[in-house]
Protein backbone atom coordinates (compact mmCIF):
# COMPACT_ATOMS: atom_id res chain seq x y z
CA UNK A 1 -42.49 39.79 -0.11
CA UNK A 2 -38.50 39.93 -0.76
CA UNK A 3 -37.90 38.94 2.80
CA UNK A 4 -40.81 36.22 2.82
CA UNK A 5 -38.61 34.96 -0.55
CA UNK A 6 -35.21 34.65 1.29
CA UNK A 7 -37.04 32.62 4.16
CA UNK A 8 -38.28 30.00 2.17
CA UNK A 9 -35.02 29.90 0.19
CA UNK A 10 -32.74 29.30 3.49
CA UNK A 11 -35.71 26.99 4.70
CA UNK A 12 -34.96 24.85 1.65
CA UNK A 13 -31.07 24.33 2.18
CA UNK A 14 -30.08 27.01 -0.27
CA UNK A 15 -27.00 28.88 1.54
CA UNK A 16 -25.35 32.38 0.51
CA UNK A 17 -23.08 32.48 -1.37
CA UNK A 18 -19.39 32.13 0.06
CA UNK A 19 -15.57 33.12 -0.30
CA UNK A 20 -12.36 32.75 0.53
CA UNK A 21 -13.14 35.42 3.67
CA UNK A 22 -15.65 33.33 4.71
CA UNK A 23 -14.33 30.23 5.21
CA UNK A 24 -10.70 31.64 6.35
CA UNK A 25 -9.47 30.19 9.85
CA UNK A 26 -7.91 26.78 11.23
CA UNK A 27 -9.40 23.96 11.05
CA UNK A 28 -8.09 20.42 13.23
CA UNK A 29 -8.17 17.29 12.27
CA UNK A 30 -11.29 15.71 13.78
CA UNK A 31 -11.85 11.74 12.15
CA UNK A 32 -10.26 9.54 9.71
CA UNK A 33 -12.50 7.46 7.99
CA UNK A 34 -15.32 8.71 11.21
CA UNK A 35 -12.44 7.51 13.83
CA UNK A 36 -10.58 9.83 15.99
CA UNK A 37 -6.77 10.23 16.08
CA UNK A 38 -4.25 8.18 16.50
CA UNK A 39 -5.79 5.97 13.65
CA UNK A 40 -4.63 3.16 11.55
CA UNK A 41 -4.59 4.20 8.15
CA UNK A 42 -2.08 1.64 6.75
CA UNK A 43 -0.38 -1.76 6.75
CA UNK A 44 2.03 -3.55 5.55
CA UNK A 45 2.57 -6.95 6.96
CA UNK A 46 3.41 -5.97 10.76
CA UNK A 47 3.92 -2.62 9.75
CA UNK A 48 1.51 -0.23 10.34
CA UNK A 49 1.07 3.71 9.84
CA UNK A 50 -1.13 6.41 11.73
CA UNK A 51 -2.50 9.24 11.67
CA UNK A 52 -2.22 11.34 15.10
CA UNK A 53 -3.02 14.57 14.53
CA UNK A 54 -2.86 17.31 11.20
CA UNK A 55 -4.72 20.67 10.70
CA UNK A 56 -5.46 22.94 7.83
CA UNK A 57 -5.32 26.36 8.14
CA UNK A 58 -7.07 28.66 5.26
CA UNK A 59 -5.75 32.41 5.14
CA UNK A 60 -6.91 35.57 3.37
CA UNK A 61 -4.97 38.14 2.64
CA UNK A 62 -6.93 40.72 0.35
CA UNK A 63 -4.33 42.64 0.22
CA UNK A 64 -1.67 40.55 -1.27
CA UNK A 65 -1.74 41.07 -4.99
CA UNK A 66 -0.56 37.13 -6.21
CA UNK A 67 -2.17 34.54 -4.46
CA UNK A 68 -4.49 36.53 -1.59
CA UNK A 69 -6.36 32.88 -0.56
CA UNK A 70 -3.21 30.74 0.49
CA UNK A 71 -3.39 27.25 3.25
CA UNK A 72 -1.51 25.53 5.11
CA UNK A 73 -2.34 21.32 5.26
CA UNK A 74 -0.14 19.74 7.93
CA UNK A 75 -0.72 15.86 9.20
CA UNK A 76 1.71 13.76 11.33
CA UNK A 77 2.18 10.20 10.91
CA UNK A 78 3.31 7.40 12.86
CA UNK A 79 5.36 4.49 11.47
CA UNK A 80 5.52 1.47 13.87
CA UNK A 81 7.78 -1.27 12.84
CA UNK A 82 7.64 -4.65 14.68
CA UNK A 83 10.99 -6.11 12.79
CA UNK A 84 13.44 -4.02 13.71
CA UNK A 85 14.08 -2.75 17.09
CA UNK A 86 15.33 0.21 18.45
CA UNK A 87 16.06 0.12 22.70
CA UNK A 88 14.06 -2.71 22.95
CA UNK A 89 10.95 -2.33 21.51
CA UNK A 90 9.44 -1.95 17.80
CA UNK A 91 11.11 0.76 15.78
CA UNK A 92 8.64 4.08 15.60
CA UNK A 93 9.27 6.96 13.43
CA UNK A 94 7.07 10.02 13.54
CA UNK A 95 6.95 12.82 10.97
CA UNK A 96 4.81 15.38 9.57
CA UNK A 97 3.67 16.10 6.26
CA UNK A 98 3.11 19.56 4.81
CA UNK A 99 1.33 20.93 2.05
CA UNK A 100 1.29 25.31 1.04
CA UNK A 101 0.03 26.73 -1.86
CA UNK A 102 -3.47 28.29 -2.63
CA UNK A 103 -7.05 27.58 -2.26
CA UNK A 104 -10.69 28.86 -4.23
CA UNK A 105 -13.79 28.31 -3.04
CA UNK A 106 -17.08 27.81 -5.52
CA UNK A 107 -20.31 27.27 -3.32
CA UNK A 108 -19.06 24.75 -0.23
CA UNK A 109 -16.00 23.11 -2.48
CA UNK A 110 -12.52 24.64 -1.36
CA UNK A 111 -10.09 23.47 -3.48
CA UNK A 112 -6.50 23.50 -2.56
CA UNK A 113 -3.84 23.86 -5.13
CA UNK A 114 0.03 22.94 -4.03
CA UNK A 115 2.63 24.17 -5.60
CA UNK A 116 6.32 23.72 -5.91
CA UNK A 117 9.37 25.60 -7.91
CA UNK A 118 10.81 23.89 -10.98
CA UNK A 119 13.45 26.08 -12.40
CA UNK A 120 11.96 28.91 -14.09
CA UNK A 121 8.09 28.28 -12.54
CA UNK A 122 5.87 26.89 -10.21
CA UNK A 123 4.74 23.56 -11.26
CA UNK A 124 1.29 21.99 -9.55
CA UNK A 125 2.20 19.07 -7.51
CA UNK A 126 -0.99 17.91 -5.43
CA UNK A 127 -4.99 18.98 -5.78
CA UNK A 128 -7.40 18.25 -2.90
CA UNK A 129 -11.04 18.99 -2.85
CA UNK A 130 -12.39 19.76 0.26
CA UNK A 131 -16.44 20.06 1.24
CA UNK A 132 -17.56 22.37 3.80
CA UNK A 133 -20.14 21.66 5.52
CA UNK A 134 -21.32 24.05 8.84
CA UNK A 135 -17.71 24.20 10.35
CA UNK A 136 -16.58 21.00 8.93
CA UNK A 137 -13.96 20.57 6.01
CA UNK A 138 -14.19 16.72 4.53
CA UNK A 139 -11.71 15.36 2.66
CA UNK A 140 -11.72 12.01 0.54
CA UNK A 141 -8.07 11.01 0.07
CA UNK A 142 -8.63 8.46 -2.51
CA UNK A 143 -11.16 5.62 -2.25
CA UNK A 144 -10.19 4.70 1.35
CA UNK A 145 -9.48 7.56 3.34
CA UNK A 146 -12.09 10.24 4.49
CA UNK A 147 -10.52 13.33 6.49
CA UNK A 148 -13.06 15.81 8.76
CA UNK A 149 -11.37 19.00 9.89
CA UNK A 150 -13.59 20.95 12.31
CA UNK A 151 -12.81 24.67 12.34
CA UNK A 152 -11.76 25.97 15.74
């Protein structure tokens, strides 16, 4: 009867209950807005910026008494400028972006909490709230950008 329960309950879409163990791991940058790296994610006139490649890597560390669910967010971006030139062609700077602090998960929302030292504390600086979905982490940056990292 108990067993003939749980069936019907996974045959609906109701899933077990995760945590920060469960969805530990790396997960690559897979689309931008359903497109696959390098992507244009912004312009400005003639100049434009991309998105090449980023990951996000969840760790758990039960054993760490402060903070035992900590990430890792990492994108790189590509800046090509038509005005100015550089050897000549279009000036192109490329740089990464990184992100550490902590993450919680409640049901299939990770949320990940950045944090940065101001004098005597650690002040919040950036919240994202992922969804996880199979091995998939989605991301809406805003009204305009959509991130999927797929866990490796």
């Amino acid at each position: 009867m108990i067993l003939a329960g749980l069936a019907s309950l996974v045959a609906c879409g109701v899933e077990a209950v995760i945590g920060p163990e469960d969805v530990a791991g790396t997960y690559m940058l897979l689309t931008v807005n359903g497109v696959a790296p390098p992507v244009i994610v912004g312009r400005d006139g003639d100049v434009t910026v991309e998105v090449l490649d980023g990951r996000i890597v969840l760790s758990w560390q039960p054993d760490r008494e402060f903070s035992p669910a900590t990430f890792t967010r990492s994108i790189k971006y590509r800046i090509t400028d038509p005005s100015q030139f550089v050897n000549g062609g279009p000036a192109v700077t490329v740089f990464s972006e990184h992100l550490d602090g902590s993450f919680t998960v409640d049901g299939r929302t990770v949320t990940l909490r950045a944090l940065a030292p101001v004098a005597t504390h650690q002040e919040e600086i950036a919240v994202a709230v992922l969804q996880l979905s199979g091995g998939t982490l989605t991301w809406q940056a805003g009204d305009a950008l959509r991130y999927s990292f797929q866990r490796e």
